[in-house]
N, C-alpha and C. Protein backbone atom coordinates (compact mmCIF):
# COMPACT_ATOMS: atom_id res chain seq x y z
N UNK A 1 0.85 -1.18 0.00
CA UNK A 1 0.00 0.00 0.00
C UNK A 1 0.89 1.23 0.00
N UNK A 2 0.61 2.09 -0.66
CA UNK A 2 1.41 3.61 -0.75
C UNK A 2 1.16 4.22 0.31
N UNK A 3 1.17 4.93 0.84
CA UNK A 3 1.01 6.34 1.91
C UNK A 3 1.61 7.72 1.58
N UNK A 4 1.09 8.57 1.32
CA UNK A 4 1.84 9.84 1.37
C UNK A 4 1.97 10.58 2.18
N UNK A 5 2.83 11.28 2.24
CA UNK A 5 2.98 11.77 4.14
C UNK A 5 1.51 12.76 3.85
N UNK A 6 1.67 13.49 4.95
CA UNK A 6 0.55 13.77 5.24
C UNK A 6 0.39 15.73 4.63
N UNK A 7 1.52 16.11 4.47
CA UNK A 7 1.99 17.55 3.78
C UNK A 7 1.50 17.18 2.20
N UNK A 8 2.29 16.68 1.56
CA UNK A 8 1.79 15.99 0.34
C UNK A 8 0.40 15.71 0.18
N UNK A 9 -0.02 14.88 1.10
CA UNK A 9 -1.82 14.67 0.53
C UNK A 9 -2.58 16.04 0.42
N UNK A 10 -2.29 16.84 1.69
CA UNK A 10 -2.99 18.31 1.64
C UNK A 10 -2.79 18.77 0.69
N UNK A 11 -1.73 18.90 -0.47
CA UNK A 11 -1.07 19.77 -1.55
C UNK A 11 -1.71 18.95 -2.38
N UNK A 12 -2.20 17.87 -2.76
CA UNK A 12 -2.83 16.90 -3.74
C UNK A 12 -4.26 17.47 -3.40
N UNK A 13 -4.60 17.10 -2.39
CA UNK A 13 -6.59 17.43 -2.46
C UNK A 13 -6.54 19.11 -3.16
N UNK A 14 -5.28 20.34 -2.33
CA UNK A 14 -5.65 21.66 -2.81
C UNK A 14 -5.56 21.45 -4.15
N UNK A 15 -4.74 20.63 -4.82
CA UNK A 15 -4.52 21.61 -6.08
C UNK A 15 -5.70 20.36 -7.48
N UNK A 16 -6.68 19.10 -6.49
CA UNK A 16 -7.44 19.18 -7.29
C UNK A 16 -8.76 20.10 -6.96
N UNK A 17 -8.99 20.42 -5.82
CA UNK A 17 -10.09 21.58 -5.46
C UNK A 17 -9.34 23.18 -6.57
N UNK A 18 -8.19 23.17 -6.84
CA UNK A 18 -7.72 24.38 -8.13
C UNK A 18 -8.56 23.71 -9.30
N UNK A 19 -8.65 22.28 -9.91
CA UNK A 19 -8.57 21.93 -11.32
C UNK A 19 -10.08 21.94 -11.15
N UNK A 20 -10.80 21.42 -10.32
CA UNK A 20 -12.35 21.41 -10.90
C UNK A 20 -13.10 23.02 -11.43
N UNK A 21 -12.72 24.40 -10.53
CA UNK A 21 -13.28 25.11 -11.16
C UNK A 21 -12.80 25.53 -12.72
N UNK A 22 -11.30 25.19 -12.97
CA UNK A 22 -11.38 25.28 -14.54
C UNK A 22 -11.78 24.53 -15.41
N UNK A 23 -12.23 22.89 -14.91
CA UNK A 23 -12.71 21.99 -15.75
C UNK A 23 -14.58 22.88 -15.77
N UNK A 24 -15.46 23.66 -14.91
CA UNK A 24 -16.43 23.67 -14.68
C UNK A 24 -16.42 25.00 -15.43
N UNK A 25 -15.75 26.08 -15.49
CA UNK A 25 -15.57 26.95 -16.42
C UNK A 25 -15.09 26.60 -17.74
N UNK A 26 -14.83 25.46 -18.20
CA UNK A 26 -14.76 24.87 -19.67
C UNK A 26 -16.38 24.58 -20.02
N UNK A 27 -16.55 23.49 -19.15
CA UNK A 27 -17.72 23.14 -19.27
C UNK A 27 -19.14 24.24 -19.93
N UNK A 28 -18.56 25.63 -19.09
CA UNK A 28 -19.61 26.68 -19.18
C UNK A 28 -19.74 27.20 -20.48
N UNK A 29 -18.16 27.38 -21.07
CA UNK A 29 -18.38 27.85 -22.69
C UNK A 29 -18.22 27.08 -23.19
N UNK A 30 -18.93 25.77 -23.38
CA UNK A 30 -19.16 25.14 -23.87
C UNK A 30 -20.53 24.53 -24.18
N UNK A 31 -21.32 25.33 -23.48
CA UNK A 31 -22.99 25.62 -23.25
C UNK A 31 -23.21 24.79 -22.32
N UNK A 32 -22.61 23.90 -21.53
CA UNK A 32 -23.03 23.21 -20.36
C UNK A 32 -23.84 24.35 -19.37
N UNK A 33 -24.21 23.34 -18.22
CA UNK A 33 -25.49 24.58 -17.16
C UNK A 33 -24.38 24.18 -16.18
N UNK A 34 -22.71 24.54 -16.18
CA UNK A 34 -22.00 24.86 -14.95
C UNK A 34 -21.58 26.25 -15.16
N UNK A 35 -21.73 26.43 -13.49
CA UNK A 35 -20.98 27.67 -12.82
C UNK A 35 -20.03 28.56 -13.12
N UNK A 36 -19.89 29.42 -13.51
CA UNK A 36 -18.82 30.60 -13.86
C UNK A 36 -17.90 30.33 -12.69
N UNK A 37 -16.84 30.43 -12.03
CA UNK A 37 -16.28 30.88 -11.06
C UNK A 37 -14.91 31.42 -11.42
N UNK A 38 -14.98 31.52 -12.80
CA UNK A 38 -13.11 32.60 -12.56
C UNK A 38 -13.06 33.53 -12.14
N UNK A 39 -14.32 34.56 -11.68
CA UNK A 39 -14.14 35.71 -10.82
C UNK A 39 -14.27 35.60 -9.34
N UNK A 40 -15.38 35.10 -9.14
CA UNK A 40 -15.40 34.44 -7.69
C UNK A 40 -15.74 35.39 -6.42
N UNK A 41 -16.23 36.55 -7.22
CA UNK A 41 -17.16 37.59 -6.58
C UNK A 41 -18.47 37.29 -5.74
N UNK A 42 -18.97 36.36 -6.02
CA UNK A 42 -19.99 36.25 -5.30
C UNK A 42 -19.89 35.05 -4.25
N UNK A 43 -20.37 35.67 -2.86
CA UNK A 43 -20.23 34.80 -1.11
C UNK A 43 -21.59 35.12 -1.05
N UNK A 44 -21.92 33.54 -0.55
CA UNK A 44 -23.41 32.92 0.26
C UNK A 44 -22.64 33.80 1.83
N UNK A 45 -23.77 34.84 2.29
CA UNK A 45 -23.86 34.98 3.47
C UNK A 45 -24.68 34.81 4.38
N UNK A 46 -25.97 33.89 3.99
CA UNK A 46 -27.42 33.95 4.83
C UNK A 46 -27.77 33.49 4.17
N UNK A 47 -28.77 32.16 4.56
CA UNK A 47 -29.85 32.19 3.72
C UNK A 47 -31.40 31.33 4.52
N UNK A 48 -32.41 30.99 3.89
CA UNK A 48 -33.76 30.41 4.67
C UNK A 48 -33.72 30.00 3.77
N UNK A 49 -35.70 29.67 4.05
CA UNK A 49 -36.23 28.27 3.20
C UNK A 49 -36.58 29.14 2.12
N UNK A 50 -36.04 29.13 1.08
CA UNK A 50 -36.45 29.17 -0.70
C UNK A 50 -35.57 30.70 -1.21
N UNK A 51 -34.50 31.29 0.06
CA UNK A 51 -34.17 32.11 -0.24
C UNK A 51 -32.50 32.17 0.18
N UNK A 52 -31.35 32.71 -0.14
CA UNK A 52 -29.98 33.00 0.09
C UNK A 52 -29.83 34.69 -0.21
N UNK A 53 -29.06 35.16 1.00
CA UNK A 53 -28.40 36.32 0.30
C UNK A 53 -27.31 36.34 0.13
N UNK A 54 -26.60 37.42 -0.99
CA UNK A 54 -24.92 37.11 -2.08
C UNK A 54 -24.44 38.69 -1.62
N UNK A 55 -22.80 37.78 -1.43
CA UNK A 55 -21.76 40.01 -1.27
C UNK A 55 -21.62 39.76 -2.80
N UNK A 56 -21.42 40.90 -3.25
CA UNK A 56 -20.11 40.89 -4.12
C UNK A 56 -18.91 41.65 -3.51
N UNK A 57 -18.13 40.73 -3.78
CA UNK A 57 -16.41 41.40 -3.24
C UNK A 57 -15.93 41.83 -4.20
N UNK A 58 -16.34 41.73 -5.24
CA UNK A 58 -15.28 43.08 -6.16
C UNK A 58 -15.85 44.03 -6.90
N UNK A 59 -15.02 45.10 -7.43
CA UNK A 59 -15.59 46.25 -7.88
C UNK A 59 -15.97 46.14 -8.45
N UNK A 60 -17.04 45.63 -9.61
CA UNK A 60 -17.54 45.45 -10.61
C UNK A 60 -19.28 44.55 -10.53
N UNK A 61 -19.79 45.14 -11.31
CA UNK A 61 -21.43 44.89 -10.94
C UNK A 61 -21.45 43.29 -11.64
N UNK A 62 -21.58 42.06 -11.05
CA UNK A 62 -21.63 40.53 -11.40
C UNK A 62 -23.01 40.30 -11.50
N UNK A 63 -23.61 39.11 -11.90
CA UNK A 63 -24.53 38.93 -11.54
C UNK A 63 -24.45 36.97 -10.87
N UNK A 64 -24.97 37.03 -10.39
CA UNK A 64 -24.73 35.60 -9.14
C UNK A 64 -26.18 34.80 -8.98
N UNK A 65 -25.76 33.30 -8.76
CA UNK A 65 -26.71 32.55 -8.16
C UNK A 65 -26.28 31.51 -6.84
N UNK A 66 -26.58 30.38 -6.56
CA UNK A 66 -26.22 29.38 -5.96
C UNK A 66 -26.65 28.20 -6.17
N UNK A 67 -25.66 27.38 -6.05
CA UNK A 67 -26.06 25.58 -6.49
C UNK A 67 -26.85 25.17 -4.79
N UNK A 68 -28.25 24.77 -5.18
CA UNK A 68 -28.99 24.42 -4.27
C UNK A 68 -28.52 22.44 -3.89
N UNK A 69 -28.77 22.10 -2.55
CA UNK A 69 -28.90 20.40 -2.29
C UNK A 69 -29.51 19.59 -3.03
N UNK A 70 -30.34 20.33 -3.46
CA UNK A 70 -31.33 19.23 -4.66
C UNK A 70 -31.02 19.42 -5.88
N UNK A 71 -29.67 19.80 -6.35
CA UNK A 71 -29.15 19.92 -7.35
C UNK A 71 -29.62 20.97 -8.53
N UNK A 72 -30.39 21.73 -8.31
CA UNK A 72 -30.87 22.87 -9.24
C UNK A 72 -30.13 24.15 -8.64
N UNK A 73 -30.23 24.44 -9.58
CA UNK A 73 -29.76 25.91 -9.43
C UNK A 73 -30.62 27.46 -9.46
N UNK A 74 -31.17 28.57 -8.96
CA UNK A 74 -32.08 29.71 -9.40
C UNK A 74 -31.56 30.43 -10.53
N UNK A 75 -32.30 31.37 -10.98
CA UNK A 75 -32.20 31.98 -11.57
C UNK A 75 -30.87 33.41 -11.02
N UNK A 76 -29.84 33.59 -11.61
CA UNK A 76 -28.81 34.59 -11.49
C UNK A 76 -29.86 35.74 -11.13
N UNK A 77 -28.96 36.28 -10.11
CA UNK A 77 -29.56 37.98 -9.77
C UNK A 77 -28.15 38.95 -9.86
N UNK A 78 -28.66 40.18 -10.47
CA UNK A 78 -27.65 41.14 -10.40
C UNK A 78 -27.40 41.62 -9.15
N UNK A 79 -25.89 42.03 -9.02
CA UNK A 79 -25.08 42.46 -7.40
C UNK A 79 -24.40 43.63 -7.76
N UNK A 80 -24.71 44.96 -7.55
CA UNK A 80 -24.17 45.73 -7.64
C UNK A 80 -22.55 45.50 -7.16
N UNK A 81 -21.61 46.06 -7.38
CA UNK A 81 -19.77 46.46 -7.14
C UNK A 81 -20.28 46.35 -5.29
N UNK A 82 -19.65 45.64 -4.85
CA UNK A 82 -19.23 45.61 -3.38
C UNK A 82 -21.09 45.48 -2.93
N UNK A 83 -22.09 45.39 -3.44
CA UNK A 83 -23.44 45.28 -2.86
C UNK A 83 -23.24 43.97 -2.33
N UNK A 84 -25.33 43.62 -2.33
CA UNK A 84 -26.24 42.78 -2.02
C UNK A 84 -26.92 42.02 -2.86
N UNK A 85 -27.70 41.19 -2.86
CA UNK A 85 -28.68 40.71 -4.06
C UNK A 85 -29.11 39.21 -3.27
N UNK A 86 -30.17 39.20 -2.95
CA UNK A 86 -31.27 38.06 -2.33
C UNK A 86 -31.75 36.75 -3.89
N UNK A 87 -31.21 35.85 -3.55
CA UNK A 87 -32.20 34.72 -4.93
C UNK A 87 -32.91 34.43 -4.46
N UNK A 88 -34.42 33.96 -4.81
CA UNK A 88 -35.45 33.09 -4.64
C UNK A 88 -35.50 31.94 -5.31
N UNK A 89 -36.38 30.97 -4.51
CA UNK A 89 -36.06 29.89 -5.29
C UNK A 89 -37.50 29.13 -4.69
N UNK A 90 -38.52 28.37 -5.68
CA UNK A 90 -39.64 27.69 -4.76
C UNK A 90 -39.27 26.08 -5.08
N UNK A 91 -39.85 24.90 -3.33
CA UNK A 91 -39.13 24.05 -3.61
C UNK A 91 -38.58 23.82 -2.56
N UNK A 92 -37.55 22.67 -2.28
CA UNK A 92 -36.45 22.13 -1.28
C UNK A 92 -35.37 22.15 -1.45
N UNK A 93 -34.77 22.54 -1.18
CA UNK A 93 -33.04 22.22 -1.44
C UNK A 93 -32.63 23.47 -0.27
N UNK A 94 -31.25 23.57 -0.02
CA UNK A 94 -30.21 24.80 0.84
C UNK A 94 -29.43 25.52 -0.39
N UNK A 95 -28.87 26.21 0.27
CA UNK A 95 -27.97 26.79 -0.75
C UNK A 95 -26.25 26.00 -0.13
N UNK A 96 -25.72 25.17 -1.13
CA UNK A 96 -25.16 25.26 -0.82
C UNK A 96 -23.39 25.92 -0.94
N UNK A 97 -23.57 26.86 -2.16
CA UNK A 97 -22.48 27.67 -2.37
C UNK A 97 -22.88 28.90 -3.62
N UNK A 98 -22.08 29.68 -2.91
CA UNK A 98 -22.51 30.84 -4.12
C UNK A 98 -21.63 31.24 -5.73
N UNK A 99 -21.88 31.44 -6.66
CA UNK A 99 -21.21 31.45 -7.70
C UNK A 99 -21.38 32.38 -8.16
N UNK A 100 -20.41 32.92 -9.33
CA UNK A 100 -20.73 33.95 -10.64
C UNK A 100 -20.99 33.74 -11.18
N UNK A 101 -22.11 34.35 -12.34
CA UNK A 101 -22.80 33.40 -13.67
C UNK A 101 -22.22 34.06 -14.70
N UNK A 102 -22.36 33.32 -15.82
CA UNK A 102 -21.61 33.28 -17.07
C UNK A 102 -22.77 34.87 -17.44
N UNK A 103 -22.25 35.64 -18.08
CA UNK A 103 -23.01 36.92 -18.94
C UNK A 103 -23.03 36.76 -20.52
């Protein structure tokens, strides 16, 4: 059986948690229904039942959604430069991370 020390495995899981958002941003221009994230402006800070609210952290007006538990996604809402922006969503699922959407 192999073992890798234990420095090494951490540097293996980070740098495939690096490769999936560029495989998922291929995916996107490529007309697939994945996630934008090369900007990465938009943070889940709150959310309830059928609703999440989004920051944007950078200067520039994004527009954002979140991948829900039940595997759907809402409809993108615009976030003003450094704002707010609430999604709705009717249904079950959480939010469980926030994204940038493709424009």
């Amino acid at each position: 059986m192999f073992r890798l020390p234990r420095a090494l495995g951490a540097l293996v899981a980070g740098a495939a948690l690096v490769v999936v958002p560029v495989q998922a941003a291929g995916a996107a221009e490529r007309g697939a229904a994945a996630p934008h994230v090369l900007g990465a402006c938009a943070e889940l800070t709150d959310q309830g039942p059928g609703w999440a609210s989004l920051r944007n952290d950078c200067g520039v007006e994004i527009d954002g959604s979140v991948q829900l538990s039940s595997g759907k996604n809402p409809k993108c809402v615009t976030i003003p430069a450094y704002g707010t922006g609430t999604v709705y969503w009717k249904g079950r699922g959480t939010a469980e991370y926030a994204y940038d959407c493709l424009t």
